[in-house]
N, C-alpha and C. Protein backbone atom coordinates (compact mmCIF):
# COMPACT_ATOMS: atom_id res chain seq x y z
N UNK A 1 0.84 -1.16 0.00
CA UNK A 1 0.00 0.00 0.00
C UNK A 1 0.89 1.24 0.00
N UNK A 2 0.30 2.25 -0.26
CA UNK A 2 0.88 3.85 0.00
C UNK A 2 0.50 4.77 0.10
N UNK A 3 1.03 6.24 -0.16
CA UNK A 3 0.11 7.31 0.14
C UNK A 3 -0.41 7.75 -0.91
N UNK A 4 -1.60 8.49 -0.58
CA UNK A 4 -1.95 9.42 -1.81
C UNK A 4 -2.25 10.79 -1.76
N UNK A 5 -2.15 11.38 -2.91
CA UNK A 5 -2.30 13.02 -2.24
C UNK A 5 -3.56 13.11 -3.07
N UNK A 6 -4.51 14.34 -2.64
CA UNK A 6 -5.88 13.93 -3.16
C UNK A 6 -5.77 16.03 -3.60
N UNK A 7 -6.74 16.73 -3.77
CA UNK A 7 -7.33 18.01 -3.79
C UNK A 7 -8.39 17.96 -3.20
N UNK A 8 -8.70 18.85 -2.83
CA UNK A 8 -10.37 19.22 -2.37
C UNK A 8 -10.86 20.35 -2.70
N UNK A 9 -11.98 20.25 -3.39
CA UNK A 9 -12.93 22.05 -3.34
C UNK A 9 -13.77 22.01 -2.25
N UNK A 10 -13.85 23.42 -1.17
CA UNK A 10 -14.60 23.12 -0.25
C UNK A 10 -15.23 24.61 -0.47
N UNK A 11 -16.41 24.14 -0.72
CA UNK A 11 -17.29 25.70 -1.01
C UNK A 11 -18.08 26.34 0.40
N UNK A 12 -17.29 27.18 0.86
CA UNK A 12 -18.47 28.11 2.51
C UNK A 12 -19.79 28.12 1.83
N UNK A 13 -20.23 28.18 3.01
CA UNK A 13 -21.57 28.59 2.96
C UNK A 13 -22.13 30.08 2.44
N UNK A 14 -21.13 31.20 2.45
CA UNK A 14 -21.50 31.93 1.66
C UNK A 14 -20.13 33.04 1.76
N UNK A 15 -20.65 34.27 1.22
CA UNK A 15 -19.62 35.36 0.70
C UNK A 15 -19.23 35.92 2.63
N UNK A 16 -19.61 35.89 3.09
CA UNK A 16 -19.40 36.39 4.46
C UNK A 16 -18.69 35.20 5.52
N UNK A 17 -18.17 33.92 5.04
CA UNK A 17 -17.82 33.01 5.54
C UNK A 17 -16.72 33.29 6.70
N UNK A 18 -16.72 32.99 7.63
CA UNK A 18 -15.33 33.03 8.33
C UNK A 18 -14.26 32.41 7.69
N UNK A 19 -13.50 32.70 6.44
CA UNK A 19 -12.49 31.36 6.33
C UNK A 19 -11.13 31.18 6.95
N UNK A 20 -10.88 32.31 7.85
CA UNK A 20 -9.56 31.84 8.67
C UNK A 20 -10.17 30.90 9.81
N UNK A 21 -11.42 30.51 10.21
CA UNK A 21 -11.54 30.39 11.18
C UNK A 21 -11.95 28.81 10.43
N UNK A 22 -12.38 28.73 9.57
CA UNK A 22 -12.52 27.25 8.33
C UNK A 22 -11.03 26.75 8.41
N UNK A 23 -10.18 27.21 7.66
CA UNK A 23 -8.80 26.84 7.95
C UNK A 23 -8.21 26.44 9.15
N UNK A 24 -8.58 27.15 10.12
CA UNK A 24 -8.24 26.45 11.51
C UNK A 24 -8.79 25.08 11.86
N UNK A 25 -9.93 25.02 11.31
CA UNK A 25 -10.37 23.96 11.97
C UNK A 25 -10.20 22.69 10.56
N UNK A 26 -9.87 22.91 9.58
CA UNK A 26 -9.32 22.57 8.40
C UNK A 26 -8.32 21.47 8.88
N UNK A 27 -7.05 22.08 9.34
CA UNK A 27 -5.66 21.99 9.70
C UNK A 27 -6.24 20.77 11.28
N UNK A 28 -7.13 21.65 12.44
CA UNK A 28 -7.32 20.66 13.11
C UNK A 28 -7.62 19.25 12.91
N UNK A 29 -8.54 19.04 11.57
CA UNK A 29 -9.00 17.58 11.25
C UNK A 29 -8.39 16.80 10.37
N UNK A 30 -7.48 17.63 9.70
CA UNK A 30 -6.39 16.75 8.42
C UNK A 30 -5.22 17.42 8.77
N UNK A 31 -3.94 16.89 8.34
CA UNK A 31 -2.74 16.99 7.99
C UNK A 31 -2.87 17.96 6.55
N UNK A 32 -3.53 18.90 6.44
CA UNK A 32 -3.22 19.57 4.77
C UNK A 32 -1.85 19.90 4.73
N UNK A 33 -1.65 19.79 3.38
CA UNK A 33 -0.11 20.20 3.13
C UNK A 33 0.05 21.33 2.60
N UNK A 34 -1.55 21.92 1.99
CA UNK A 34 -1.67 23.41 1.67
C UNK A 34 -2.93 23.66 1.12
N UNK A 35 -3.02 24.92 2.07
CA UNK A 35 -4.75 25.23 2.02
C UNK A 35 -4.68 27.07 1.00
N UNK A 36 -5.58 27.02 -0.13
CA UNK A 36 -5.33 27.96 -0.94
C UNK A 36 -7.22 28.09 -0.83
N UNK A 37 -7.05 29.89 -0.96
CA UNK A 37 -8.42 30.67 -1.33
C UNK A 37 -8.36 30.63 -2.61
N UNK A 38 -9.71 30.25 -3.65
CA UNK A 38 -9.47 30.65 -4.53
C UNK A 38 -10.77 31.58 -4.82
N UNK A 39 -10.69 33.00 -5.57
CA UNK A 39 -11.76 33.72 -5.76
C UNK A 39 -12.43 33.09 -6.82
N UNK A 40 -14.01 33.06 -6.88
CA UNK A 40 -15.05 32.75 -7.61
C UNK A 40 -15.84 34.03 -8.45
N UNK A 41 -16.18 34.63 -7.69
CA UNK A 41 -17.23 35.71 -7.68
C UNK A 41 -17.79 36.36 -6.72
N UNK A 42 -18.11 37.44 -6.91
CA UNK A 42 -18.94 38.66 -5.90
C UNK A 42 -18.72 38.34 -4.61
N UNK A 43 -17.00 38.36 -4.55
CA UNK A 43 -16.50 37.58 -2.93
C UNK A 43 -16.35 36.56 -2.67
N UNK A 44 -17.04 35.51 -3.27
CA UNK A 44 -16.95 34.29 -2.61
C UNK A 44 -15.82 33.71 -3.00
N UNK A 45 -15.42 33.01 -2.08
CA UNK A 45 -13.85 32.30 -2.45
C UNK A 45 -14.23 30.77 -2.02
N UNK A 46 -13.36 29.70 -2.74
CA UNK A 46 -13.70 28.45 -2.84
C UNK A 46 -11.93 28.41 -1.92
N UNK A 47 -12.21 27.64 -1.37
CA UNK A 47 -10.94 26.53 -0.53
C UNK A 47 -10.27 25.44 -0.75
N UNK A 48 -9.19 25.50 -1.58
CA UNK A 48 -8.64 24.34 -1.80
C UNK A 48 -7.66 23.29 -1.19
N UNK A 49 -7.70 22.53 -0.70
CA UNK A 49 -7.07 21.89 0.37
C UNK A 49 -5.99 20.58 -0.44
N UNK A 50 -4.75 20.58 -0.57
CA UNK A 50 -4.11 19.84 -0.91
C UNK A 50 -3.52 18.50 0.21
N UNK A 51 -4.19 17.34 0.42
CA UNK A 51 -4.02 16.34 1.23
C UNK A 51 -3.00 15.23 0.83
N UNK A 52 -2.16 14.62 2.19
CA UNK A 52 -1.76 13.07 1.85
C UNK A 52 -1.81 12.61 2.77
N UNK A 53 -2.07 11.21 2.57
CA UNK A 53 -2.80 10.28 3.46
C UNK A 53 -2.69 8.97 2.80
N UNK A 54 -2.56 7.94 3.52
CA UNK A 54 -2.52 6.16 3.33
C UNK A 54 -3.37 5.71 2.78
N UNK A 55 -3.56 5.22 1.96
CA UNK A 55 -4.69 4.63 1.41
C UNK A 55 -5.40 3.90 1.64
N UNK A 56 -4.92 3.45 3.19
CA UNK A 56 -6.20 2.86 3.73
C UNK A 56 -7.49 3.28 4.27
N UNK A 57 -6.51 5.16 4.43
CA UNK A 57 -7.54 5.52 4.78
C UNK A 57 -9.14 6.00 4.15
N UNK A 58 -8.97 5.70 3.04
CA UNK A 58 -9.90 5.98 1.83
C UNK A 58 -10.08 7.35 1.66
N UNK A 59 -10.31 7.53 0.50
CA UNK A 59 -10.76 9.38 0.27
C UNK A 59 -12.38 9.35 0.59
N UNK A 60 -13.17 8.70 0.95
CA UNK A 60 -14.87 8.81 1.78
C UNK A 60 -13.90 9.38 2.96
N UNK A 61 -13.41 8.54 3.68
CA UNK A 61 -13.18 8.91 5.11
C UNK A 61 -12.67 10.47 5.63
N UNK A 62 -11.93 10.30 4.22
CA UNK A 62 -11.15 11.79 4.23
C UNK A 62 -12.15 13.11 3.99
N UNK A 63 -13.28 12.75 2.90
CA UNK A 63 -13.96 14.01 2.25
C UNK A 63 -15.12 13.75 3.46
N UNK A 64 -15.48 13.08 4.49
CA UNK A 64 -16.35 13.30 5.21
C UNK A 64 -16.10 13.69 6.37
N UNK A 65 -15.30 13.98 6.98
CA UNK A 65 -14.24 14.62 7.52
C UNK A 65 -14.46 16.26 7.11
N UNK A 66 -14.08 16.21 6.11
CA UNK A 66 -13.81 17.80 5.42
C UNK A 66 -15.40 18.27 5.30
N UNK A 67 -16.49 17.52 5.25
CA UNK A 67 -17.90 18.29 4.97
C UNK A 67 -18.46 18.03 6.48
N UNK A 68 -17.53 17.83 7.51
CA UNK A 68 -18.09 18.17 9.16
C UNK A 68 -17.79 18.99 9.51
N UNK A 69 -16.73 19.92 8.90
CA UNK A 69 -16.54 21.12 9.37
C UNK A 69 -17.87 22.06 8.62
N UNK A 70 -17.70 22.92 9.70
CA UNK A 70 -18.96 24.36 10.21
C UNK A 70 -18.60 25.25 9.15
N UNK A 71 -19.54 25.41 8.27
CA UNK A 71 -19.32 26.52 7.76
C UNK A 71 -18.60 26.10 6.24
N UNK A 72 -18.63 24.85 5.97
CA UNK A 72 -18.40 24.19 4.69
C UNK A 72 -20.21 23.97 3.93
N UNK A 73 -20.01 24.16 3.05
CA UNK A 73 -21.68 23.77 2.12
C UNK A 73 -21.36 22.75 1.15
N UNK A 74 -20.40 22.62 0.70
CA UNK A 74 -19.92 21.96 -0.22
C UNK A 74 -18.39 20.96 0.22
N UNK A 75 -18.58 20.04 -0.78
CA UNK A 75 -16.83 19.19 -0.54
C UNK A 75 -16.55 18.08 -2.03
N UNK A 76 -16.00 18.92 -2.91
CA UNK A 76 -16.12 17.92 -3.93
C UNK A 76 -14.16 17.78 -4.25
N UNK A 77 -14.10 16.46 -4.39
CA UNK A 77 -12.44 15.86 -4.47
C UNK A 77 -12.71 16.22 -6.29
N UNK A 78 -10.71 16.65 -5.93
CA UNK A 78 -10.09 16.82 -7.37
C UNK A 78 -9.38 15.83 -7.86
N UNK A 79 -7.85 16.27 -7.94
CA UNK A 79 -7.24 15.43 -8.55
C UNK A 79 -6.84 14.44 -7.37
N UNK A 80 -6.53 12.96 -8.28
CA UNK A 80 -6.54 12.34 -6.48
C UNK A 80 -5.00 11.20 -7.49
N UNK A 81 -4.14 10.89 -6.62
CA UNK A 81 -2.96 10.04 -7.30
C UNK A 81 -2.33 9.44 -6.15
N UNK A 82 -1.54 8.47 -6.72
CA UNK A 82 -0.83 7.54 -5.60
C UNK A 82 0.64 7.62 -5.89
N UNK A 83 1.27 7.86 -4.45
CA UNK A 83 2.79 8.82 -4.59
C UNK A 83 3.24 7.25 -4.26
């Protein structure tokens, strides 16, 4: 077995989102290796979370995880590969 590094889009709940306070609690529930704002529109910024993790741990385990945090509306995986 080995690791894999995955992406994540994690869309707030809206244009007024706390996202330093998303990121904190981001970092509390995964190991990210790098968490990027990305702007969308009329403010809203999407969150991209660059992960690695064992493959045992499955990417369900991982993206449900990421849609328990407060203040997430969304959680859809990107690119996902095995290092």
């Amino acid at each position: 077995m080995g690791l894999v590094a995955a992406t994540f889009k994690l869309m707030p709940e809206g244009a007024d989102a706390d996202l330093a306070k998303i990121k904190k609690e981001i970092e509390s529930k995964v190991d990210a290796r790098e968490i990027k704002e990305i702007p969308i529109a009329f403010g809203l910024k999407l969150i991209e979370v660059l992960l690695v993790f064992d493959d045992k741990e499955g990417i369900g385990s991982v993206e449900e995880k990421l849609k328990s945090i407060h203040g997430i509306a969304s959680v859809e995986s990107g690119d996902v590969t095995l290092l």
